[in-house]
C-alpha atoms as a PDB file:
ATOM      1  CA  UNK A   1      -8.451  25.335  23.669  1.00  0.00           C
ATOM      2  CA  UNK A   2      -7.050  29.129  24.470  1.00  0.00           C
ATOM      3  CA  UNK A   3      -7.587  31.887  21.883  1.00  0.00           C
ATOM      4  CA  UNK A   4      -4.085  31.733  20.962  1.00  0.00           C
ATOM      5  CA  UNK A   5      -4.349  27.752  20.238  1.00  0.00           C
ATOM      6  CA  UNK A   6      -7.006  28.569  18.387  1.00  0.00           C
ATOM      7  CA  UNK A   7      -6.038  30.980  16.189  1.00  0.00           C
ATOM      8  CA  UNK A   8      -2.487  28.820  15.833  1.00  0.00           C
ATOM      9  CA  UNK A   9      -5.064  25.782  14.630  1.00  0.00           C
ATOM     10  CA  UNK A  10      -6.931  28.199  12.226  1.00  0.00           C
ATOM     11  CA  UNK A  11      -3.490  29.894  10.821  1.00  0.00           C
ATOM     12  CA  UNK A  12      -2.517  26.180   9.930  1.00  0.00           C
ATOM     13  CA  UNK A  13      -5.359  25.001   8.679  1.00  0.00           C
ATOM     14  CA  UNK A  14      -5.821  27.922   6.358  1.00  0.00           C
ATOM     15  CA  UNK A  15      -2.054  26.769   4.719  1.00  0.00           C
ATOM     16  CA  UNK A  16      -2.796  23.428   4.074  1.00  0.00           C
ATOM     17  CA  UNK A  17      -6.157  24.760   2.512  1.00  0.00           C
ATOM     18  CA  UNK A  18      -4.173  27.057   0.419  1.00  0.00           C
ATOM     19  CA  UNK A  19      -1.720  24.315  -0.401  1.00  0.00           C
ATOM     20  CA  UNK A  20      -4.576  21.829  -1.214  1.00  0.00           C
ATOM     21  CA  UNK A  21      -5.848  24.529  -3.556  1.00  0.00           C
ATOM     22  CA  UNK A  22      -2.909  25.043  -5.617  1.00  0.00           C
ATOM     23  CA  UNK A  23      -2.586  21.301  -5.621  1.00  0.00           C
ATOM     24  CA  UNK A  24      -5.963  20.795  -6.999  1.00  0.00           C
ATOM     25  CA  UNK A  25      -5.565  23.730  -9.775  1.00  0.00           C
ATOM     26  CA  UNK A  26      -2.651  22.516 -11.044  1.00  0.00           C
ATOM     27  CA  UNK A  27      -4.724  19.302 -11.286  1.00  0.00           C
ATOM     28  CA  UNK A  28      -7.709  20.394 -12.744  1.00  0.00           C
ATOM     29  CA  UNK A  29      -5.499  22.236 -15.406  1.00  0.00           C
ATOM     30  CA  UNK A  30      -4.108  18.536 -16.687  1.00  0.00           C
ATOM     31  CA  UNK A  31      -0.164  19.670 -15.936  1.00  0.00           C
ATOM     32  CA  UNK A  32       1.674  16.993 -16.221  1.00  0.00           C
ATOM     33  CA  UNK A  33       2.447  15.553 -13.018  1.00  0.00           C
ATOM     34  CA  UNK A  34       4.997  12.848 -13.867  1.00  0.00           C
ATOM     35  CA  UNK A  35       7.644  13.029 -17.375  1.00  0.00           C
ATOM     36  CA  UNK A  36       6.946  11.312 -20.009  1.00  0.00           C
ATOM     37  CA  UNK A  37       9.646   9.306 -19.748  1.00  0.00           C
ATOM     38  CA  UNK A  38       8.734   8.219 -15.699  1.00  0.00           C
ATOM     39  CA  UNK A  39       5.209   6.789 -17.486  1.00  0.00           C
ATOM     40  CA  UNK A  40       6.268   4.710 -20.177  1.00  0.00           C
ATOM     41  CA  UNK A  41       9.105   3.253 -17.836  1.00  0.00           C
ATOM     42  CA  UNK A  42       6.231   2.449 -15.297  1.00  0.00           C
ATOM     43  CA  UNK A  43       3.685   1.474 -18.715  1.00  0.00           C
ATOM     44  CA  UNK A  44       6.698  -0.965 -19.494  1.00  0.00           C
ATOM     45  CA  UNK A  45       7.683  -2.626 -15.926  1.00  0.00           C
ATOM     46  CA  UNK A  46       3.808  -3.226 -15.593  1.00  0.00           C
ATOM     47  CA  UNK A  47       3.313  -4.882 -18.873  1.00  0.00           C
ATOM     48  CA  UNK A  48       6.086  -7.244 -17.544  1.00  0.00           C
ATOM     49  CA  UNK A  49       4.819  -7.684 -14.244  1.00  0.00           C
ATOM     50  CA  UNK A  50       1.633  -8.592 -15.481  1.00  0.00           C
ATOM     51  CA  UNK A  51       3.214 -10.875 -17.827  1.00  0.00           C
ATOM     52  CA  UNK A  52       5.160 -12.736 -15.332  1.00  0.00           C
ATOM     53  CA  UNK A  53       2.041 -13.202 -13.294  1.00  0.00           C
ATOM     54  CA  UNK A  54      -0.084 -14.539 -15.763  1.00  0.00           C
ATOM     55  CA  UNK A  55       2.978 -17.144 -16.909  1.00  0.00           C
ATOM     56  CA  UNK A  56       3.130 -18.097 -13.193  1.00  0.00           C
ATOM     57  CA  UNK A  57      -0.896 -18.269 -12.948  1.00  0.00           C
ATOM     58  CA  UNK A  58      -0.699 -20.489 -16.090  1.00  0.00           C
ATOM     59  CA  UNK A  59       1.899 -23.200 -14.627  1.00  0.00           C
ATOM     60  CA  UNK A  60       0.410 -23.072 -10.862  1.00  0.00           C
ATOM     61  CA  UNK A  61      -3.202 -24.114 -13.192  1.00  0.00           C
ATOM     62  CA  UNK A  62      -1.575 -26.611 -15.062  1.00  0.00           C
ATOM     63  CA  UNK A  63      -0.057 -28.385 -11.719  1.00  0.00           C
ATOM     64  CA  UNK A  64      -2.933 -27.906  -9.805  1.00  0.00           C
ATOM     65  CA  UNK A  65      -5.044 -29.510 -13.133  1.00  0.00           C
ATOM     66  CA  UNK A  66      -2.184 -32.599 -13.159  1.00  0.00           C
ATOM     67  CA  UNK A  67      -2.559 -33.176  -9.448  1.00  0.00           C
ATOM     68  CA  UNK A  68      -6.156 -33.054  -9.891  1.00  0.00           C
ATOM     69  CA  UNK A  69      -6.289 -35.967 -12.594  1.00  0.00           C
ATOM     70  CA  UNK A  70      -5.935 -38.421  -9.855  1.00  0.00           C
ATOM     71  CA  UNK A  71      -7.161 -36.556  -6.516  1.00  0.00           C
ATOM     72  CA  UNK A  72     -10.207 -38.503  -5.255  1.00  0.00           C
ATOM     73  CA  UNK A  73     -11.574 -34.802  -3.835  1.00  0.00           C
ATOM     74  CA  UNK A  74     -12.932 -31.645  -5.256  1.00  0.00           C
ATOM     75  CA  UNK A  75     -10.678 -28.947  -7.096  1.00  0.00           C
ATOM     76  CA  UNK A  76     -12.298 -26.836  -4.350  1.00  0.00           C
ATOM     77  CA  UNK A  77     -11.032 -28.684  -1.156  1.00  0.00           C
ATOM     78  CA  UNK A  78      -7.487 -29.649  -2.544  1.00  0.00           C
ATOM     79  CA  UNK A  79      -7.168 -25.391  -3.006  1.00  0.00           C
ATOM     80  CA  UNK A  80      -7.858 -25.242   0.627  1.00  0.00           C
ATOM     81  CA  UNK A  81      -5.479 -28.096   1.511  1.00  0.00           C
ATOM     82  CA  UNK A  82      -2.468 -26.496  -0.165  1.00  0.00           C
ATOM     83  CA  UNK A  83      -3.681 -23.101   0.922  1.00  0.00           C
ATOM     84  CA  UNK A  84      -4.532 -21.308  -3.099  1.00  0.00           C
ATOM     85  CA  UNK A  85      -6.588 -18.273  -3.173  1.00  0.00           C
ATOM     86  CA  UNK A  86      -7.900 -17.990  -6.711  1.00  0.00           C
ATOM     87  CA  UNK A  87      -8.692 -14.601  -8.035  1.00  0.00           C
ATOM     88  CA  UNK A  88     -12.069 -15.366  -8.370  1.00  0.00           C
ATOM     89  CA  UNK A  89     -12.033 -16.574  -4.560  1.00  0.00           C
ATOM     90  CA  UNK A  90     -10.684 -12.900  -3.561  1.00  0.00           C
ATOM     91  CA  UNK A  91     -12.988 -11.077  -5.563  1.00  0.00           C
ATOM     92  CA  UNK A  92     -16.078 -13.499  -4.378  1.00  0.00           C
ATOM     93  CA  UNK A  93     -14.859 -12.214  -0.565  1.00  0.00           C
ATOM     94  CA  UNK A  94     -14.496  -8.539  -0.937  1.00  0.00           C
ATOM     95  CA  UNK A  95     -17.991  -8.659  -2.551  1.00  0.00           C
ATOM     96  CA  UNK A  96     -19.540 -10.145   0.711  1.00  0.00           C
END
């Protein structure tokens, strides 16, 4: 790298530190970053989201528990048959 490069690399870096000051001031002060009204739309949709999954959740249970009643296997091997990741099955794999 040339003095010139160098100094060109330093120059920049220098900005973005400046610019990743401010950022984390404004931060650290608590401002506001998104409108009240941009949270509670976002608050809402995720209530709803998390609504619909746990209706969906409910019914995939209830099939799977139907199914079940007269499966000569284990709930665990007809999951891997149909191809069902439970939550608890996700969360057991990012532990490990």
């Amino acid at each position: 790298m040339t003095e010139a490069e160098a100094k060109q690399k330093k120059a920049e870096l220098q900005a973005e530190l400046e610019e990743k000051k401010s950022k984390l001031e404004k931060l650290s002060r608590n401002v506001n970053v998104i409108s009240e009204v941009d949270k509670k739309t976002i608050t809402d949709t995720k209530e709803k989201m998390v609504k619909e999954y746990n209706k969906r959740k409910r019914m995939c249970t209830e099939m799977l528990e139907a199914i079940l009643e007269n499966y000569p296997k284990s709930k665990k091997i007809l999951l891997e048959e149909v191809g069902i990741e439970t939550d608890e099955m996700v969360s057991m794999e990012k532990l490990q």
